[in-house]
N, C-alpha and C. Protein backbone atom coordinates (compact mmCIF):
# COMPACT_ATOMS: atom_id res chain seq x y z
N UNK A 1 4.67 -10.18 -59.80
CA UNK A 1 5.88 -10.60 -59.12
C UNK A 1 5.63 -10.56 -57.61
N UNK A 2 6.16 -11.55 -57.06
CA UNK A 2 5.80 -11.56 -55.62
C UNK A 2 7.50 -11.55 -55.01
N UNK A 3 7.28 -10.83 -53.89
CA UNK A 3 9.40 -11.32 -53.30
C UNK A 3 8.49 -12.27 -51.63
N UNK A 4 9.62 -12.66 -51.67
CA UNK A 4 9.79 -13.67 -50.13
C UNK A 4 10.03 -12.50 -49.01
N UNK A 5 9.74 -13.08 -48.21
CA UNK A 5 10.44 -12.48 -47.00
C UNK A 5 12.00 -12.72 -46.85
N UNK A 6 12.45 -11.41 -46.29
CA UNK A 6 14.07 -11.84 -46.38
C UNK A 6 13.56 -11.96 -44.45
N UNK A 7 15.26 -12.09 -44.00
CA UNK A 7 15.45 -12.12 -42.24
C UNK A 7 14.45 -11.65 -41.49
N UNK A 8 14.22 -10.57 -41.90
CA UNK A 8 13.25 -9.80 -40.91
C UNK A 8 12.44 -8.74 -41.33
N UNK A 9 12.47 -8.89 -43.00
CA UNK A 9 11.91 -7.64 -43.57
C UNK A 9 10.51 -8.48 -44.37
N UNK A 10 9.26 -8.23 -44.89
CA UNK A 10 8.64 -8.78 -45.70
C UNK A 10 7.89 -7.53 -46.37
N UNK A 11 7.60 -7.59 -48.21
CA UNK A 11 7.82 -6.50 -48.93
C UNK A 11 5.95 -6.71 -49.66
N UNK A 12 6.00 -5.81 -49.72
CA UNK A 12 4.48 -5.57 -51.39
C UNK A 12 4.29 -4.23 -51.92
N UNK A 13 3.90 -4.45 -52.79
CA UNK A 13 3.82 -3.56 -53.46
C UNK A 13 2.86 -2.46 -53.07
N UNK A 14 3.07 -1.17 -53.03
CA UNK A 14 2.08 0.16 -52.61
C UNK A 14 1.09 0.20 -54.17
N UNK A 15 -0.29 0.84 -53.08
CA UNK A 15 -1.23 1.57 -54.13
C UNK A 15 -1.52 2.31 -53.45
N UNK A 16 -2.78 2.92 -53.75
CA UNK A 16 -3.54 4.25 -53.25
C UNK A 16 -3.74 3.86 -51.94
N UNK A 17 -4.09 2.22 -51.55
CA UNK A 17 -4.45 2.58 -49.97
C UNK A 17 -2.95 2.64 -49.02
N UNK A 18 -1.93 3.17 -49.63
CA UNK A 18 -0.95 3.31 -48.59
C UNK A 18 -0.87 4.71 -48.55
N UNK A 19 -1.75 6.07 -49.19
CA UNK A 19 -1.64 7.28 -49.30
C UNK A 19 -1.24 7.71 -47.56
N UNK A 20 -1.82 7.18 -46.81
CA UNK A 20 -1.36 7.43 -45.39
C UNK A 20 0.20 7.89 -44.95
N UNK A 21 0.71 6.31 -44.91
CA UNK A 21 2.03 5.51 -45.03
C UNK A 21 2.88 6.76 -45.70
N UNK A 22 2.62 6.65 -46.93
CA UNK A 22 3.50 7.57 -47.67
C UNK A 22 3.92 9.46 -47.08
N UNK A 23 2.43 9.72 -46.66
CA UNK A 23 2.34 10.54 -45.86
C UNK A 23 3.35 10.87 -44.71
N UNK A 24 3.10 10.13 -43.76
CA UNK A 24 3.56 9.90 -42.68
C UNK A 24 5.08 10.07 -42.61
N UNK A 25 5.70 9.13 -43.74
CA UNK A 25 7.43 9.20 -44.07
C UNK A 25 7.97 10.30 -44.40
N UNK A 26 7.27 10.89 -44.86
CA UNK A 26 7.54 12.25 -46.03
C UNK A 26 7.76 13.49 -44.75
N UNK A 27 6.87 13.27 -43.15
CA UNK A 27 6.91 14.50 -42.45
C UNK A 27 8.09 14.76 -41.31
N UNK A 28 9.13 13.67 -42.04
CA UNK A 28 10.38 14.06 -40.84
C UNK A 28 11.24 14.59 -42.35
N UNK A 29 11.68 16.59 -41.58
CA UNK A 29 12.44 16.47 -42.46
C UNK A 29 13.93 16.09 -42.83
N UNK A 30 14.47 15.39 -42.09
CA UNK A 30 16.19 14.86 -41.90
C UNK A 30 15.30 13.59 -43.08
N UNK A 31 14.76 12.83 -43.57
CA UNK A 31 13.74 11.70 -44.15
C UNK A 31 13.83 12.80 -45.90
N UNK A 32 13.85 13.72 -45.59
CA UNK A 32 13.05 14.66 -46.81
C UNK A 32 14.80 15.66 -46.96
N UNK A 33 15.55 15.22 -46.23
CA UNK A 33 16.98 16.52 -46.11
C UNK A 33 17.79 16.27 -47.51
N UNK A 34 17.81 14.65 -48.30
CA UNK A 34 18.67 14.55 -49.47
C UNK A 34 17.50 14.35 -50.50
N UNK A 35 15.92 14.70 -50.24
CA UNK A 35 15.59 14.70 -51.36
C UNK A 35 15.03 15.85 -52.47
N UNK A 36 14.49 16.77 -50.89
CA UNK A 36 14.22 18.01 -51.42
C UNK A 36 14.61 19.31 -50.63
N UNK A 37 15.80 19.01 -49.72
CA UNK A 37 16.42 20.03 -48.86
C UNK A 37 15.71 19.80 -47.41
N UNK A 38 14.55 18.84 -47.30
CA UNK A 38 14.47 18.99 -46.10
C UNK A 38 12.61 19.73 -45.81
N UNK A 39 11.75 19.76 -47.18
CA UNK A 39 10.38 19.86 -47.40
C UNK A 39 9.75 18.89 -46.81
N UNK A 40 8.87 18.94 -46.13
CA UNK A 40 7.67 17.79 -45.85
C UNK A 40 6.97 17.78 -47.11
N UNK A 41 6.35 16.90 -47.55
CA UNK A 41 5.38 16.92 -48.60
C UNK A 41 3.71 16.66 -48.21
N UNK A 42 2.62 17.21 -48.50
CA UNK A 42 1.26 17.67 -48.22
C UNK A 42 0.77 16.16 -48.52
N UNK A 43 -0.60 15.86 -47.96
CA UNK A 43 -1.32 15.09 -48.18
C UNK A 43 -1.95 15.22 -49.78
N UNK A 44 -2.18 16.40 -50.61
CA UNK A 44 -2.21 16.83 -51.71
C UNK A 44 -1.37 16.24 -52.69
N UNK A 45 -0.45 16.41 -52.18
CA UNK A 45 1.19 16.26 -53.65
C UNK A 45 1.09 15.12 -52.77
N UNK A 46 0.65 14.09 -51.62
CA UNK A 46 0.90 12.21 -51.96
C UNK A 46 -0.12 11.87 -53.33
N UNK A 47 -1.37 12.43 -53.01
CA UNK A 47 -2.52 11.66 -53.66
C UNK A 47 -2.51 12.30 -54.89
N UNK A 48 -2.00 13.70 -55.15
CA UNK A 48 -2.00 14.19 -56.77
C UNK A 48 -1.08 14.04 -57.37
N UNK A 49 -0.18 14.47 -56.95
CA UNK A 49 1.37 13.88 -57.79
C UNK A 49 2.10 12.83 -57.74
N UNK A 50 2.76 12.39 -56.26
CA UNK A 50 3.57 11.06 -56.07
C UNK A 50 2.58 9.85 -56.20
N UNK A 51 1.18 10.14 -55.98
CA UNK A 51 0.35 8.50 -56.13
C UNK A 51 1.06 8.77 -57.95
N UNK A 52 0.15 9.27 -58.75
CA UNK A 52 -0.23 9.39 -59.84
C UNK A 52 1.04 8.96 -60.72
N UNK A 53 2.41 9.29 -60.45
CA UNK A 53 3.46 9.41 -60.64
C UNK A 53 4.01 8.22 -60.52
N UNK A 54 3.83 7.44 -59.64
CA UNK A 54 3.93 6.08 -58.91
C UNK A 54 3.61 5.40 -60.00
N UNK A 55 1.95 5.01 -60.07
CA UNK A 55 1.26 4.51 -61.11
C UNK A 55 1.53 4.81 -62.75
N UNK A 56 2.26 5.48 -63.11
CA UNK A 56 2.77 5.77 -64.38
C UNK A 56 3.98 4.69 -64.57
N UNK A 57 4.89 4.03 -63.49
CA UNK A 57 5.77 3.60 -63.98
C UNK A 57 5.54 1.73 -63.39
N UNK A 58 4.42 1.65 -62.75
CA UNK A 58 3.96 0.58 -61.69
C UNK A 58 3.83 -0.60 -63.07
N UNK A 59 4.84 -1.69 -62.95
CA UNK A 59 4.61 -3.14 -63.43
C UNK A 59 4.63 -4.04 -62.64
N UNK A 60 3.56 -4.61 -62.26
CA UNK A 60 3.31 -6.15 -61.07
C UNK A 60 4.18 -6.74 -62.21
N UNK A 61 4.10 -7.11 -62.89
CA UNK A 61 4.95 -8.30 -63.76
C UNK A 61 6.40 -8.54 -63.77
N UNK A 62 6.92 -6.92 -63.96
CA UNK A 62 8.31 -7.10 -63.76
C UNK A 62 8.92 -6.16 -62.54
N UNK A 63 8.00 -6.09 -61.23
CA UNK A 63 8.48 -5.59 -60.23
C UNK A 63 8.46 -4.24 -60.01
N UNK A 64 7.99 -3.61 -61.42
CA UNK A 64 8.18 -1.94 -60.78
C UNK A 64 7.57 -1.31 -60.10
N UNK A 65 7.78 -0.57 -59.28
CA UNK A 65 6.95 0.24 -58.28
C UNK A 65 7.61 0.49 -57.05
N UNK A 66 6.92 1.21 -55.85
CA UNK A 66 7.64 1.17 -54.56
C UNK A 66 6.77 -0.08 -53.68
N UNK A 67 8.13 -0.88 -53.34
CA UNK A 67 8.03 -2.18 -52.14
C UNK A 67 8.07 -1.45 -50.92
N UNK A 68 6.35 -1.44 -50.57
CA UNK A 68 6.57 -1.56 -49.05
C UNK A 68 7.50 -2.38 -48.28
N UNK A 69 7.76 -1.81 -46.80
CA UNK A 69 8.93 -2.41 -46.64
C UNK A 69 8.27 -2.47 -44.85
N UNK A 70 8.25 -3.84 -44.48
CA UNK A 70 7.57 -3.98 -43.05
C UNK A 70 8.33 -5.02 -42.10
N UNK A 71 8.45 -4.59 -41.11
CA UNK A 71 9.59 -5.80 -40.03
C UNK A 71 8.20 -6.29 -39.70
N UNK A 72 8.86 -7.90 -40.33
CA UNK A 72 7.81 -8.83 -39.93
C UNK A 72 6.72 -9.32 -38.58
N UNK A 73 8.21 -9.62 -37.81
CA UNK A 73 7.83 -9.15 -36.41
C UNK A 73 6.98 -8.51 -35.90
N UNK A 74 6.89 -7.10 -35.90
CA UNK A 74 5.71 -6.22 -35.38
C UNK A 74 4.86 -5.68 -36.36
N UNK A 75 5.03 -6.18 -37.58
CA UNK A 75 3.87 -5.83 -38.46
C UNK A 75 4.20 -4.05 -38.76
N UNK A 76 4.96 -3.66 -38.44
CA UNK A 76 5.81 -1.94 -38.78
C UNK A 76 5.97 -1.63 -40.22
N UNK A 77 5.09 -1.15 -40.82
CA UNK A 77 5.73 -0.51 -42.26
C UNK A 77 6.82 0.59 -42.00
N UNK A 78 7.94 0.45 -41.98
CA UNK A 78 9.03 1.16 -42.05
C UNK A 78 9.36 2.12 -43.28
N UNK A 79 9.26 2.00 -44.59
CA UNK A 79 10.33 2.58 -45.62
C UNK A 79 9.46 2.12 -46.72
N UNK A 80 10.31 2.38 -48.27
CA UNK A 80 9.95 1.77 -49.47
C UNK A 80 11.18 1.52 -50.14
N UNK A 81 11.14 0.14 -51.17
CA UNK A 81 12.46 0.65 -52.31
C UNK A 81 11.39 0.74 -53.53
N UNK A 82 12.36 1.74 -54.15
CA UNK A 82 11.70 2.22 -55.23
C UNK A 82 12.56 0.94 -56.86
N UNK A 83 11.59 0.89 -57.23
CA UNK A 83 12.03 -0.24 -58.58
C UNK A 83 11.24 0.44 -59.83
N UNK A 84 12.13 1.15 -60.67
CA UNK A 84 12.20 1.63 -61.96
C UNK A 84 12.84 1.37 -63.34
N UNK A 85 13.07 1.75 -64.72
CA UNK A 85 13.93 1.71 -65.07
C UNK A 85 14.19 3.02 -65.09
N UNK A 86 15.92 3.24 -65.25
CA UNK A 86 16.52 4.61 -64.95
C UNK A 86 15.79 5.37 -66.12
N UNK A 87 15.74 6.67 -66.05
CA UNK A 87 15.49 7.86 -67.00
C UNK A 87 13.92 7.63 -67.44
N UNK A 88 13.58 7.06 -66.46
CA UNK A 88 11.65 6.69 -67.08
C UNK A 88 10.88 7.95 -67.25
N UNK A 89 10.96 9.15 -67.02
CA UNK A 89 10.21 10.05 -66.90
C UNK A 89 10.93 10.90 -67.95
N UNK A 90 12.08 10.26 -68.67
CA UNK A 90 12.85 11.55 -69.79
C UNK A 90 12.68 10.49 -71.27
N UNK A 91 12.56 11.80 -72.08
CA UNK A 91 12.43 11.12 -73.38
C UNK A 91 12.96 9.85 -74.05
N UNK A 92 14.08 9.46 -73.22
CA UNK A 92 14.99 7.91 -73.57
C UNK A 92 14.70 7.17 -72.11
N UNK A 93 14.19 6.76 -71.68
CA UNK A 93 14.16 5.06 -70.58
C UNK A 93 15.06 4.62 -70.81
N UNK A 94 15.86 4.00 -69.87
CA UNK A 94 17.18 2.68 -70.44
C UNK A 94 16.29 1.80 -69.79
N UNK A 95 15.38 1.02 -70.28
CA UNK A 95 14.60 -0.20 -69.94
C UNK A 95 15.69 -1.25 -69.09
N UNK A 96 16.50 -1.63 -69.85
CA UNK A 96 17.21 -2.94 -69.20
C UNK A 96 18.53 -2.20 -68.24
N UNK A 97 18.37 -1.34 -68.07
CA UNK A 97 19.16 -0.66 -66.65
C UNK A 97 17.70 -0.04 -65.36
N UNK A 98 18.03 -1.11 -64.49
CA UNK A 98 16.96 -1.03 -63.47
C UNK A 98 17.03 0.15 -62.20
N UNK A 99 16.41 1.18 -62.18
CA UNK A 99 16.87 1.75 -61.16
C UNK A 99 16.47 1.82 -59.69
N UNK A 100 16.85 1.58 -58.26
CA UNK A 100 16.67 1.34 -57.56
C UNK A 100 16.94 2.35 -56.60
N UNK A 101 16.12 2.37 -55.72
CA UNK A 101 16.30 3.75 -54.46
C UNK A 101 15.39 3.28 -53.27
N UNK A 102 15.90 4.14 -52.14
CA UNK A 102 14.83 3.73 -50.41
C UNK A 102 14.56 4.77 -50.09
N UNK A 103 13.47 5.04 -49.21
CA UNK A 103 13.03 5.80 -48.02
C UNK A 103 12.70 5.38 -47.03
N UNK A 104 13.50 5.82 -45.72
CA UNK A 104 12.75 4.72 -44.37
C UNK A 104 12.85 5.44 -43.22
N UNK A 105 11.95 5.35 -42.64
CA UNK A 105 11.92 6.73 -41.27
C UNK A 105 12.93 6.55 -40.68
N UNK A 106 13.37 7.74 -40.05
CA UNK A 106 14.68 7.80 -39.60
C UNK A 106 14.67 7.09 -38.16
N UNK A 107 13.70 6.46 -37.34
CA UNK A 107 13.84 5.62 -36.08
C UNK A 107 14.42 4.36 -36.49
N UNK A 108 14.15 3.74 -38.00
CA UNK A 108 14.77 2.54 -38.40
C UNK A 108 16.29 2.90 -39.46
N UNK A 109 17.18 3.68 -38.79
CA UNK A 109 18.44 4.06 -39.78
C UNK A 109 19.39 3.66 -39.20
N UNK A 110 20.35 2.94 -39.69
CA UNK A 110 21.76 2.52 -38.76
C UNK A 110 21.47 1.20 -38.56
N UNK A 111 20.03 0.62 -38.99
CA UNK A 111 19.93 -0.96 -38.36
C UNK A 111 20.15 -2.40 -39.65
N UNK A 112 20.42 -1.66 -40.55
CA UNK A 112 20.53 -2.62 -41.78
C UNK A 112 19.45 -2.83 -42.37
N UNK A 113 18.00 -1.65 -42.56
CA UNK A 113 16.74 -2.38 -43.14
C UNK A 113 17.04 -2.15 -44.54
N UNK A 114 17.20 -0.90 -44.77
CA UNK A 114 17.32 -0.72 -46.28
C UNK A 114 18.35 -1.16 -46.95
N UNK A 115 19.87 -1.91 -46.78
CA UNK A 115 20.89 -2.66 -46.98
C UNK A 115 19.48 -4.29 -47.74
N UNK A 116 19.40 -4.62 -46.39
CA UNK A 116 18.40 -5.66 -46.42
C UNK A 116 17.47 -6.15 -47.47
N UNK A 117 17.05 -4.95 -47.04
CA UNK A 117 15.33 -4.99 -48.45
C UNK A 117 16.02 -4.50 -49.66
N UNK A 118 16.91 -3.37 -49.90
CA UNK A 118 17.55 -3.24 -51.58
C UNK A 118 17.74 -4.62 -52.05
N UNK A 119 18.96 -5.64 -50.94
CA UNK A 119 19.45 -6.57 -51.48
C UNK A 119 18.40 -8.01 -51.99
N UNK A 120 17.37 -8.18 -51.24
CA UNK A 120 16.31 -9.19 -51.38
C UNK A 120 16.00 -8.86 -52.63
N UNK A 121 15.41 -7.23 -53.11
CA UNK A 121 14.83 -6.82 -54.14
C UNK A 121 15.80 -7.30 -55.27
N UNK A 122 16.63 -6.70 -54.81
CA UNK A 122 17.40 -6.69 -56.44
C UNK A 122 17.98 -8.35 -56.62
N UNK A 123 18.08 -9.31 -55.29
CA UNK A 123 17.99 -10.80 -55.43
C UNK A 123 16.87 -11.22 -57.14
N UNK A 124 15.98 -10.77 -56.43
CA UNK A 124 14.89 -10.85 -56.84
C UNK A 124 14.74 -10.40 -58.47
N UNK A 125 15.13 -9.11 -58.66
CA UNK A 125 14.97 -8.73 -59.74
C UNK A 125 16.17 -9.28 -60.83
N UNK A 126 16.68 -9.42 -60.20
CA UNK A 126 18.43 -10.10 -61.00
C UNK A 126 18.45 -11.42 -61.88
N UNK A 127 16.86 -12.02 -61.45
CA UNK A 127 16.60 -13.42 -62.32
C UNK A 127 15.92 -13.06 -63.30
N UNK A 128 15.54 -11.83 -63.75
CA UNK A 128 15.08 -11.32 -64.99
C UNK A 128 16.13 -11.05 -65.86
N UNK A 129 16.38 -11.83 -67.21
CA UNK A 129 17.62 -11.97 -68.14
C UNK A 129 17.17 -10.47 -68.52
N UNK A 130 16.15 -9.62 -68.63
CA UNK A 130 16.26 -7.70 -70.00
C UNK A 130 16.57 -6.95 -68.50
N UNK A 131 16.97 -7.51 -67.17
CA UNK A 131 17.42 -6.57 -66.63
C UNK A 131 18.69 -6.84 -66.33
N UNK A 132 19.70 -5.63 -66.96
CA UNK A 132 20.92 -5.71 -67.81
C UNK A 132 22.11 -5.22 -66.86
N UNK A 133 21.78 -4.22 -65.86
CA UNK A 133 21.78 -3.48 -64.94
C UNK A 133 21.36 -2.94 -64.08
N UNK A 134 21.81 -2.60 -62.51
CA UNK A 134 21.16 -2.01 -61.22
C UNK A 134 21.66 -0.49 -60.89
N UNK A 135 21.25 0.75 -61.01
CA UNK A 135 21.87 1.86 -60.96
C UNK A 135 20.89 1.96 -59.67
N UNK A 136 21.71 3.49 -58.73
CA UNK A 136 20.84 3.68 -57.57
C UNK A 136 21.75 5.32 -57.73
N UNK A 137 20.79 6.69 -57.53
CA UNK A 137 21.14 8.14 -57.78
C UNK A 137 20.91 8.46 -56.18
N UNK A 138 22.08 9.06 -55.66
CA UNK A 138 21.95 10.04 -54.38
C UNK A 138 22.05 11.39 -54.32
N UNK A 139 21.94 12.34 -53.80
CA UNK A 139 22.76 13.40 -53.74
C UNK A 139 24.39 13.55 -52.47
N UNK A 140 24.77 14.44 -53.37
CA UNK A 140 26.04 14.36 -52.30
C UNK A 140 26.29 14.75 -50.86
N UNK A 141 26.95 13.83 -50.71
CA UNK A 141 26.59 14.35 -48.73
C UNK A 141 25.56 13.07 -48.20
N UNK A 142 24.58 12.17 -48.76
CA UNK A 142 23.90 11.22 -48.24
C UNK A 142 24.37 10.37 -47.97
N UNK A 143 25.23 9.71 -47.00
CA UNK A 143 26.22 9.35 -46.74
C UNK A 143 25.88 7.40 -46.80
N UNK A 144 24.38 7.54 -45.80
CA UNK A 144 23.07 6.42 -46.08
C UNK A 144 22.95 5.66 -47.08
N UNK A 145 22.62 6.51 -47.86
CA UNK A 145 22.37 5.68 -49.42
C UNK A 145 23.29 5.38 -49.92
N UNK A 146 24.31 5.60 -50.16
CA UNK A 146 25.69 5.62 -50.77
C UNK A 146 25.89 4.36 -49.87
N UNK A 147 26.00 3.91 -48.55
CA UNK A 147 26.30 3.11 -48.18
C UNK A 147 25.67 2.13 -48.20
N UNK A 148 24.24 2.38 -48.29
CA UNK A 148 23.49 1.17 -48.81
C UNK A 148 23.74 0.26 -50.61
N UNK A 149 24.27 1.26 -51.46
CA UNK A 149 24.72 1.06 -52.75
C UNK A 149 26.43 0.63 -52.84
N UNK A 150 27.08 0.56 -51.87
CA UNK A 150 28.58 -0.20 -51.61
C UNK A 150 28.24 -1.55 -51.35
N UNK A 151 27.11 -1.40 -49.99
CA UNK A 151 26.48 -2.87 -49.67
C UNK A 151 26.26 -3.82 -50.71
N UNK A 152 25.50 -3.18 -51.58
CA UNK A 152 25.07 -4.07 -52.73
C UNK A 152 25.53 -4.31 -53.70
N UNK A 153 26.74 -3.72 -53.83
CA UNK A 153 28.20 -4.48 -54.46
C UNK A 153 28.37 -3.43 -55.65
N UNK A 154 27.23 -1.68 -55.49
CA UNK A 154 27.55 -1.14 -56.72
C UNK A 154 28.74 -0.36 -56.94
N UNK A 155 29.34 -0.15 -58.11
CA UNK A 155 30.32 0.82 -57.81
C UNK A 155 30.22 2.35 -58.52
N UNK A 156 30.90 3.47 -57.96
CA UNK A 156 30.74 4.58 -58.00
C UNK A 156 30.94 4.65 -59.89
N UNK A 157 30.14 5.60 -60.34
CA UNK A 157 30.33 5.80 -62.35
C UNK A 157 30.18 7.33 -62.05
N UNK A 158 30.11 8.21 -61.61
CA UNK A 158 30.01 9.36 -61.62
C UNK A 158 28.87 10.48 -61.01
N UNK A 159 29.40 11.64 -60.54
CA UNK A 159 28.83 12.75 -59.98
C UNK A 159 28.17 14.06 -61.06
N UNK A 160 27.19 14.54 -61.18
CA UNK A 160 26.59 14.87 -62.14
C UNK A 160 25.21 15.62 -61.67
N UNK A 161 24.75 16.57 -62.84
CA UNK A 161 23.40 17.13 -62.38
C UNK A 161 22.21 16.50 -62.81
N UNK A 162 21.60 16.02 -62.01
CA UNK A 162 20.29 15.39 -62.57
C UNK A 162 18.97 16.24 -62.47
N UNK A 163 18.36 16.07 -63.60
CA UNK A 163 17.03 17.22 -63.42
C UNK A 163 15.76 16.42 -63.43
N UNK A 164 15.07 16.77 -62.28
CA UNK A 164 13.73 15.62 -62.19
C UNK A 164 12.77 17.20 -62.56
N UNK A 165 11.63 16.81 -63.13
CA UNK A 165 10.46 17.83 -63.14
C UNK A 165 9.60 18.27 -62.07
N UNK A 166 9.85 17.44 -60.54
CA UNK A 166 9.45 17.62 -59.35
C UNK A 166 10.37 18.22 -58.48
N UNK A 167 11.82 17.50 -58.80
CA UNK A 167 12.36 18.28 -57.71
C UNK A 167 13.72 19.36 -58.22
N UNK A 168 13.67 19.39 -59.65
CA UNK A 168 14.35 20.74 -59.90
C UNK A 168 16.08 20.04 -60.27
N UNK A 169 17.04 20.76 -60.58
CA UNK A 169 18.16 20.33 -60.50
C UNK A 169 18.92 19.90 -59.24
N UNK A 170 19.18 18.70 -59.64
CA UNK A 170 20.42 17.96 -58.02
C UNK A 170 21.48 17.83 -58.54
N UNK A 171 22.47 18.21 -57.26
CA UNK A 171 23.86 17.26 -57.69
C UNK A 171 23.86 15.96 -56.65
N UNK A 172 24.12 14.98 -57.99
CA UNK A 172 23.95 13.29 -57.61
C UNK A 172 25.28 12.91 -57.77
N UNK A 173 25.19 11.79 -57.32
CA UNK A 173 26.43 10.40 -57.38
C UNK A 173 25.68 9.36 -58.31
N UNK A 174 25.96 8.55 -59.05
CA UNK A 174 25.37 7.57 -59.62
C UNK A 174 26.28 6.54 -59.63
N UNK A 175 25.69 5.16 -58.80
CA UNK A 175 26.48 4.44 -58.61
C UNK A 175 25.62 3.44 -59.50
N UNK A 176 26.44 2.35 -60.02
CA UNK A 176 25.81 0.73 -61.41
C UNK A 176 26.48 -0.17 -60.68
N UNK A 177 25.95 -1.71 -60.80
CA UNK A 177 26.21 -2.58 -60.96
C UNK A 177 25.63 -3.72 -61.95
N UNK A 178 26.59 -4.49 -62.88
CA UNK A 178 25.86 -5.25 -63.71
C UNK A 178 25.22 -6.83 -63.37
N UNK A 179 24.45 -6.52 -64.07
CA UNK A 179 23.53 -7.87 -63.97
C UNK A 179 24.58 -9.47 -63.84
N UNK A 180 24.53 -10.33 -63.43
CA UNK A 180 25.80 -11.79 -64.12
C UNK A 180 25.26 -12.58 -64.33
């Protein structure tokens, strides 16, 4: 799957040679404050866990993975959206509920990138008839993401504990929107 360039954003897909990149995002912690309280994450846990982790759920075919995310213009890798299906790492996947999420250094926040690039993506992913649904999980208090998931027309389904095997129990918001 390839996406277009939207206005000012142009996207591809990460592998191992963005271990840098990934790096780099991960060491502001206000960037790291709604995902793991505010941890930097090691050059170690990019290349042993989050690469590896990455690549477990990575389909070129039907888009999954994290979209680099670069203002065309100056050639700036800014952020990623993340393209999954929800619950991929727990014993049930909802395959045809797509789940979607960003990270983007905090010098590019307040400017509409991640509004931007979610919406191109999920443009994008929305012409696939088995993807049924768009869910996107925050924690509470991220005021960012939540507003990036109004943008994109999702609406609020409920607040709840979600348990990832990396980052322990959260309390989330989970906002859906359906496919048309």
């Amino acid at each position: 799957m390839k996406i277009m360039n939207s206005a000012r954003l142009s996207y591809q897909l990460i592998d191992e040679s963005d271990s840098e990149f990934l790096f780099q995002l991960d060491q502001d912690p206000e960037v790291m404050r709604y995902i793991n309280g505010g941890t930097m994450t090691t050059r170690e846990d990019i290349n042993e866990k989050f690469i590896p982790r990455h690549n477990a759920y990575k389909n070129v075919d039907k888009g999954w993975g994290l979209w680099k995310v670069t203002i065309t213009e100056s050639q700036q890798d800014i952020g990623w959206i993340l393209v999954r299906p929800m619950d991929f790492f727990s014993d049930k996947p909802i395959w045809n509920d797509i789940e979607l999420g960003w990270r983007f250094l905090q010098s590019t926040w307040g400017k509409g990138y991640a509004s931007e690039a979610a919406i191109k993506i999920h443009q994008v992913l929305a012409k696939l008839p088995e993807n049924k649904f768009f869910s996107a999980v925050a924690m509470h208090g991220n005021d960012g993401s939540v507003g990036v998931m109004k943008r994109m027309g999702m609406e609020y389904i409920k607040s709840y504990i979600h348990s990832d095997s990396q980052l322990g129990d959260l309390d989330v918001v989970l906002y859906r929107m359906e496919n048309h």
